[in-house]
PDB file of N, CA and C in Angstrom:
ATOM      1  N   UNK A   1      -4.317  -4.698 -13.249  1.00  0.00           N
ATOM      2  CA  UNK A   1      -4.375  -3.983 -11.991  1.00  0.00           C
ATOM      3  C   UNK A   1      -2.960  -3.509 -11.636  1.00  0.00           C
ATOM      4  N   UNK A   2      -3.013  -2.019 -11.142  1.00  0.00           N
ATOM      5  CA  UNK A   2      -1.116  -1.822 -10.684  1.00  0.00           C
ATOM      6  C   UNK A   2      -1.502  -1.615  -9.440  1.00  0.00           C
ATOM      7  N   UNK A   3      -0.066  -1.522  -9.190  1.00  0.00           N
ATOM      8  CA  UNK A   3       0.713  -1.671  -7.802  1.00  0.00           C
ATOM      9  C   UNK A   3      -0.823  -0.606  -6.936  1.00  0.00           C
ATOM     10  N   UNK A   4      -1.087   0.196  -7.442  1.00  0.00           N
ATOM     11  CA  UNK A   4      -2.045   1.306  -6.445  1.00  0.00           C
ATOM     12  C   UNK A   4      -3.387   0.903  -5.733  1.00  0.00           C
ATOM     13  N   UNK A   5      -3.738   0.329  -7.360  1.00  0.00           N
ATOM     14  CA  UNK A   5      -5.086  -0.731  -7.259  1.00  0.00           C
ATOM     15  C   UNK A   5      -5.180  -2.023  -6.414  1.00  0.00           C
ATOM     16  N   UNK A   6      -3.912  -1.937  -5.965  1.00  0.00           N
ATOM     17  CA  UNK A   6      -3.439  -3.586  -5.059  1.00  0.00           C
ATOM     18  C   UNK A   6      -3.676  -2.980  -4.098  1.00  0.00           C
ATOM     19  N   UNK A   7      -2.965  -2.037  -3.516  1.00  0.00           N
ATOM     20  CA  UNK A   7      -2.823  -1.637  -1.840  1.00  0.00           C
ATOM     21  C   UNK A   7      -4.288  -0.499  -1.456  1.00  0.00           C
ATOM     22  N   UNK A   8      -4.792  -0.060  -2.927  1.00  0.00           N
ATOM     23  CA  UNK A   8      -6.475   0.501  -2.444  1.00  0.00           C
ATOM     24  C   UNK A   8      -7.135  -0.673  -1.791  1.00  0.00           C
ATOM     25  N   UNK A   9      -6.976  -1.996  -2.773  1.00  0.00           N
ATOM     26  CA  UNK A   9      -8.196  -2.884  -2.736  1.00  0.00           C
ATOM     27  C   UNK A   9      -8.054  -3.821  -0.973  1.00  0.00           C
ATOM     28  N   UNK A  10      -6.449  -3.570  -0.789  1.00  0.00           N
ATOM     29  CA  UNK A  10      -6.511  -4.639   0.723  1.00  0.00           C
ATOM     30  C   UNK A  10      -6.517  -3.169   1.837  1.00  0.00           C
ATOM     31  N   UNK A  11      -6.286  -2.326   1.342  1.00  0.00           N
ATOM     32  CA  UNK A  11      -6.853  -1.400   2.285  1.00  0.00           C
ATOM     33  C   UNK A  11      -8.380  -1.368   2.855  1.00  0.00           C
ATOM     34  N   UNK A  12      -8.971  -1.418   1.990  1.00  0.00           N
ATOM     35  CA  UNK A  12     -10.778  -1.590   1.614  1.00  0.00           C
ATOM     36  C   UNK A  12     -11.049  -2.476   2.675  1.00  0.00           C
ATOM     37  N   UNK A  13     -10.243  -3.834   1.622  1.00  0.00           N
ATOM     38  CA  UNK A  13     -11.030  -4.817   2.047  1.00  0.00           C
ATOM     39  C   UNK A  13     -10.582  -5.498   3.633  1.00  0.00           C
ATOM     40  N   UNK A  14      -9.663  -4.812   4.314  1.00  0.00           N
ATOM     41  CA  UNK A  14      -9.468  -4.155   5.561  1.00  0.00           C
ATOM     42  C   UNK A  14     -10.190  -3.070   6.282  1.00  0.00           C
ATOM     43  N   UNK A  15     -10.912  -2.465   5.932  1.00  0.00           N
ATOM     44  CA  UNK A  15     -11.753  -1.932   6.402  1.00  0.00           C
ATOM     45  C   UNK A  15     -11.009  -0.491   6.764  1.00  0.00           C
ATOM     46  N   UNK A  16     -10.182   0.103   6.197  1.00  0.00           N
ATOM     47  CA  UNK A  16      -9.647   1.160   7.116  1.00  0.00           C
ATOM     48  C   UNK A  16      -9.097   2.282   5.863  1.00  0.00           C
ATOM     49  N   UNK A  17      -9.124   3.187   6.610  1.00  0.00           N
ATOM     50  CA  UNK A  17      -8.962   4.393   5.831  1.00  0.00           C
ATOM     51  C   UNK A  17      -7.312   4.755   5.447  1.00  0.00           C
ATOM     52  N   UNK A  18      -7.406   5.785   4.731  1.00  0.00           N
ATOM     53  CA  UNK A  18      -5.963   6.039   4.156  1.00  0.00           C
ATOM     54  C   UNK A  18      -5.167   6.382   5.456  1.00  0.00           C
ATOM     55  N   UNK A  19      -6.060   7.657   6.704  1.00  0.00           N
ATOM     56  CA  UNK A  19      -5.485   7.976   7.043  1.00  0.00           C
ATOM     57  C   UNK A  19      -4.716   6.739   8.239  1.00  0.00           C
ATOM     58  N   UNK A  20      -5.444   5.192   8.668  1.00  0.00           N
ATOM     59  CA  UNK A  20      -5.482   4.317   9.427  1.00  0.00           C
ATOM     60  C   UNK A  20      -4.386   3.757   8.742  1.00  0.00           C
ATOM     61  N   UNK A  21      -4.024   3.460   7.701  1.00  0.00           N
ATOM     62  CA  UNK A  21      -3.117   3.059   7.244  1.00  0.00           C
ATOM     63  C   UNK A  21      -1.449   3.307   7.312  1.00  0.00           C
ATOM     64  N   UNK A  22      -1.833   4.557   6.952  1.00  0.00           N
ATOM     65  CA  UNK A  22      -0.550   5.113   7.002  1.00  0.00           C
ATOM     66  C   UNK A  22      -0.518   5.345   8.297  1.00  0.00           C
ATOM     67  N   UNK A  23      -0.580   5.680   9.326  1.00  0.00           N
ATOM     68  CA  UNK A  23      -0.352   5.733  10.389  1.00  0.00           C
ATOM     69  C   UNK A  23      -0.263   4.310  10.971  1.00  0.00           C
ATOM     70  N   UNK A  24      -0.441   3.306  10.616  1.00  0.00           N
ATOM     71  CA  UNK A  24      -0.376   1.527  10.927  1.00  0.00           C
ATOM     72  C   UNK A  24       1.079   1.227  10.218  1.00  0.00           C
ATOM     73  N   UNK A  25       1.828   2.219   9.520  1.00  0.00           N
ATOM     74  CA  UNK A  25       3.368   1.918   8.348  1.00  0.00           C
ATOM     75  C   UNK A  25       3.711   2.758   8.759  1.00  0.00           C
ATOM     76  N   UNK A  26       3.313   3.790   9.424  1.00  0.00           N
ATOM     77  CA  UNK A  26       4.469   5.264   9.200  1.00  0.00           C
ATOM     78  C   UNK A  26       4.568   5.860   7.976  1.00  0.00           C
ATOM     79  N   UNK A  27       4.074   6.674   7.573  1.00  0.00           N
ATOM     80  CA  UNK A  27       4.055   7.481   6.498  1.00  0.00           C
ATOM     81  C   UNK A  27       2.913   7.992   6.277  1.00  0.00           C
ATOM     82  N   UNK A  28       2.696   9.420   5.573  1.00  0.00           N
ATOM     83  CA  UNK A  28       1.959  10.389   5.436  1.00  0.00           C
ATOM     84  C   UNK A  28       0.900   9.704   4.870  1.00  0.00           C
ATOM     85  N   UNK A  29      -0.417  10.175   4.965  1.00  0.00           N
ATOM     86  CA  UNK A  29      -1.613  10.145   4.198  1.00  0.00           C
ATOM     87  C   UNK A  29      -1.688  10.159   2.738  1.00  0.00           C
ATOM     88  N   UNK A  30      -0.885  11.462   2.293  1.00  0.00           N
ATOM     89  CA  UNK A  30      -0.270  12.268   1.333  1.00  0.00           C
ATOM     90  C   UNK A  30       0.104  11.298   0.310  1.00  0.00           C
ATOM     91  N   UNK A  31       0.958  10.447   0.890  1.00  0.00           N
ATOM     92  CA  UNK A  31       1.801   9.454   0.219  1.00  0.00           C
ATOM     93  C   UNK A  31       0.794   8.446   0.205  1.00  0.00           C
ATOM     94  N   UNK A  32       0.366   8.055   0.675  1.00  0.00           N
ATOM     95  CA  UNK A  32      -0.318   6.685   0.750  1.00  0.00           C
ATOM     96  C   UNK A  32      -1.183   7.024  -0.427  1.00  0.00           C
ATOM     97  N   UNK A  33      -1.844   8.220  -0.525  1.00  0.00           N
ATOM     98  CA  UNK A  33      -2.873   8.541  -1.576  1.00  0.00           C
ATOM     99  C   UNK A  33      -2.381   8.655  -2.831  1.00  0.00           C
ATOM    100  N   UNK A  34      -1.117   9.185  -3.047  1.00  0.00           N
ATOM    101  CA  UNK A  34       0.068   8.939  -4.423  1.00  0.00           C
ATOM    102  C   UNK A  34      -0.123   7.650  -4.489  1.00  0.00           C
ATOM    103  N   UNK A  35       0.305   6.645  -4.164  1.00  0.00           N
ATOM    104  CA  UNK A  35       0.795   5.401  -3.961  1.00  0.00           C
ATOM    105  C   UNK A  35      -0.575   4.722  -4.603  1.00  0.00           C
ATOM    106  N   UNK A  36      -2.080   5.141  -4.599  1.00  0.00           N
ATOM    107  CA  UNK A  36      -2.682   4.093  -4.872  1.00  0.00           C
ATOM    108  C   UNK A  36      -3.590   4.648  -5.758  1.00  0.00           C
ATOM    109  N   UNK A  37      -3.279   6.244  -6.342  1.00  0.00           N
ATOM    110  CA  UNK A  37      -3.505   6.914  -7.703  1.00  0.00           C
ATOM    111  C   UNK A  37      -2.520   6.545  -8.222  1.00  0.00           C
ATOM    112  N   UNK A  38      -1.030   5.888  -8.362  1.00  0.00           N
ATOM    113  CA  UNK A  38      -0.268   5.690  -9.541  1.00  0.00           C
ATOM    114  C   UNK A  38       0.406   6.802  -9.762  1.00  0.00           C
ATOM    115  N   UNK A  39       0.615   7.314  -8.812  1.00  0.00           N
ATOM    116  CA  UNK A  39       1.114   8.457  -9.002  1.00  0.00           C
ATOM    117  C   UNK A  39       2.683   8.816  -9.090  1.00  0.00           C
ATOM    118  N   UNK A  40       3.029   7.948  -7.599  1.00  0.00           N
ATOM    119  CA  UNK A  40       4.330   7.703  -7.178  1.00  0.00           C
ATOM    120  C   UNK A  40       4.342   6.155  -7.167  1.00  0.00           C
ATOM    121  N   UNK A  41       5.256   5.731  -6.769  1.00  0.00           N
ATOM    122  CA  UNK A  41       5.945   4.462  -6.486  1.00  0.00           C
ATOM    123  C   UNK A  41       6.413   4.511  -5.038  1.00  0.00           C
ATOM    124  N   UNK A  42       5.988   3.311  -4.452  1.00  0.00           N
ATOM    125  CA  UNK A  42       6.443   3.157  -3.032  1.00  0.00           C
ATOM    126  C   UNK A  42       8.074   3.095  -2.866  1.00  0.00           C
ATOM    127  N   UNK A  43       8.713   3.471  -1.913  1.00  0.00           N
ATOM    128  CA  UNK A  43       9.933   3.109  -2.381  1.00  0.00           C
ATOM    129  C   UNK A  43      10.267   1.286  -1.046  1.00  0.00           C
ATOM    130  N   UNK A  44      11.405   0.628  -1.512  1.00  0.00           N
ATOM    131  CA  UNK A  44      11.792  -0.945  -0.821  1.00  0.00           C
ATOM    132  C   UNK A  44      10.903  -0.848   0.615  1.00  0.00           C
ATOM    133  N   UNK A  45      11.239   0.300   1.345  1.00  0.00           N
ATOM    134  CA  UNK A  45      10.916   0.103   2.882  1.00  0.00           C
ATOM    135  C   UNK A  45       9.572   0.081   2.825  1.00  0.00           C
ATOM    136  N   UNK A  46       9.166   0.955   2.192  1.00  0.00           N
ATOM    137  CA  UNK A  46       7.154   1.516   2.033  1.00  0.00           C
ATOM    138  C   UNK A  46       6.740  -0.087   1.835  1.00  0.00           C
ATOM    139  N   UNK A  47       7.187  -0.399   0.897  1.00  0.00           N
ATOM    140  CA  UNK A  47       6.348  -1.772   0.153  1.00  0.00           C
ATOM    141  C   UNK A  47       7.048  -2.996   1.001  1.00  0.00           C
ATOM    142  N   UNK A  48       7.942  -2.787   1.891  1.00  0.00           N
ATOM    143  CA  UNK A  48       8.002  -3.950   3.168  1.00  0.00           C
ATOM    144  C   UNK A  48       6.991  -3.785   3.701  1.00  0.00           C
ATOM    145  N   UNK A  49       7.339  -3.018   4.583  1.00  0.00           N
ATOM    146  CA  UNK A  49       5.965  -2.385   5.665  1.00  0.00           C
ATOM    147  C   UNK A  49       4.365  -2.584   5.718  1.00  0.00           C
ATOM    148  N   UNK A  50       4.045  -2.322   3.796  1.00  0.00           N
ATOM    149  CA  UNK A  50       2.757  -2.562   2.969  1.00  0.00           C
ATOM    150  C   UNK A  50       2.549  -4.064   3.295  1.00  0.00           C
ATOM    151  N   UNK A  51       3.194  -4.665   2.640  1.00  0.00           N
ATOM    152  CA  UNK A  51       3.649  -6.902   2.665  1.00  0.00           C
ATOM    153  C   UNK A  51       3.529  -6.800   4.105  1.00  0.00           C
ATOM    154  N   UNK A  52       4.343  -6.730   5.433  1.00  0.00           N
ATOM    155  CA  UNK A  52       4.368  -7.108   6.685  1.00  0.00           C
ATOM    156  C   UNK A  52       2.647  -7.297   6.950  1.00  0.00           C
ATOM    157  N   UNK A  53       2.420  -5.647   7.126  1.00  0.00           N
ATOM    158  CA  UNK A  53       1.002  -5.557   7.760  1.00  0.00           C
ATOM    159  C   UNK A  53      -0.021  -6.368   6.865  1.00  0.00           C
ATOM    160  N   UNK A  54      -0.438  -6.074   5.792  1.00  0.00           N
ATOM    161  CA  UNK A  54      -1.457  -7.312   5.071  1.00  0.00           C
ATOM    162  C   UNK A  54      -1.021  -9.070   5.122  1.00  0.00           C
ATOM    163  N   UNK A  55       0.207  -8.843   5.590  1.00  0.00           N
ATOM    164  CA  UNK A  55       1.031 -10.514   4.966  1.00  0.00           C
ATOM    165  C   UNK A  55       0.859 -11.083   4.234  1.00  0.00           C
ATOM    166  N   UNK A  56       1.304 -10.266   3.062  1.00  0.00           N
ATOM    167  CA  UNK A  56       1.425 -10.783   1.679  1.00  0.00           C
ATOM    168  C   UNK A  56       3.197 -10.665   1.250  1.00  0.00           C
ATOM    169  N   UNK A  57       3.114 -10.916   0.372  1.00  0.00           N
ATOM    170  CA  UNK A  57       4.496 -10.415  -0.556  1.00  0.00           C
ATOM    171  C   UNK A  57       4.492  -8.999  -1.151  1.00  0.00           C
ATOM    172  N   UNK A  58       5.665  -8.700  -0.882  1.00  0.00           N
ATOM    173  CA  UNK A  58       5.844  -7.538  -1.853  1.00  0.00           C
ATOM    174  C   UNK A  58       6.026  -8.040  -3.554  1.00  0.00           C
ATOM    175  N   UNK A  59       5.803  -8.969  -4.056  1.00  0.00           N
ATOM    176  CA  UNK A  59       5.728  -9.796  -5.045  1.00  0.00           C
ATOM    177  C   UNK A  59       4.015  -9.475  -5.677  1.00  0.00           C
ATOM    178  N   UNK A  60       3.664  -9.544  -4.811  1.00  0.00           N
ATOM    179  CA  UNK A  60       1.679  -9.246  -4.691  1.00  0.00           C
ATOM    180  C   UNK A  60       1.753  -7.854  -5.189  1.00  0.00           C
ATOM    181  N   UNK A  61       2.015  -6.774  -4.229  1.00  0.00           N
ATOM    182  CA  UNK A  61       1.927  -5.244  -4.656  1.00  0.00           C
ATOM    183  C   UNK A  61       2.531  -4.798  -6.204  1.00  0.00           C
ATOM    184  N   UNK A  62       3.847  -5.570  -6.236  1.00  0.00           N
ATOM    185  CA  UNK A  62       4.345  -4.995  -7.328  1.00  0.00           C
ATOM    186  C   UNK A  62       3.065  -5.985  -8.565  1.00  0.00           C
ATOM    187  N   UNK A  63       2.752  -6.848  -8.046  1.00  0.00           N
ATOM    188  CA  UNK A  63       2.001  -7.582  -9.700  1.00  0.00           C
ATOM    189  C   UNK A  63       2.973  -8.574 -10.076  1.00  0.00           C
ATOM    190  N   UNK A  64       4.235  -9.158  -9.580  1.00  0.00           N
ATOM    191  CA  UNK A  64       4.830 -10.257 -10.273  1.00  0.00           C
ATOM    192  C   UNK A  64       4.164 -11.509  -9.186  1.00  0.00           C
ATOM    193  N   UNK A  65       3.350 -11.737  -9.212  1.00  0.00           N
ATOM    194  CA  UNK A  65       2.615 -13.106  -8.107  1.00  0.00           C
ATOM    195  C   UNK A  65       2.530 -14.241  -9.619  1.00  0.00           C
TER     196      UNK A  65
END
């Protein structure tokens, strides 16, 4: 599973949409939808922000857990 497939699946399983999301972190829709096609890479702040709100690790998103 990568980093995209992590932040689709607690998005989901949060119940909320791309656009709920990103607007819950600050940052575009746009991006959020890169981010969980594998497209782009979150950059340090994105993947704080990601960890804060679920309260997980950014250890989790990247896949080193």
């Amino acid at each position: 599973m990568e980093f995209g497939d992590r932040i689709a699946h607690l998005r989901n399983k949060g119940n909320l949409t791309q656009t709920a999301l990103s607007e819950k972190i600050g940052i575009t829709r746009a991006s959020l939808s890169h981010y969980e096609k594998n497209r782009r890479e979150p950059d340090y702040d994105t993947l704080k922000k990601l960890a804060n709100y679920f309260e997980i690790s950014t250890d989790y998103i990247l896949g080193r857990y």
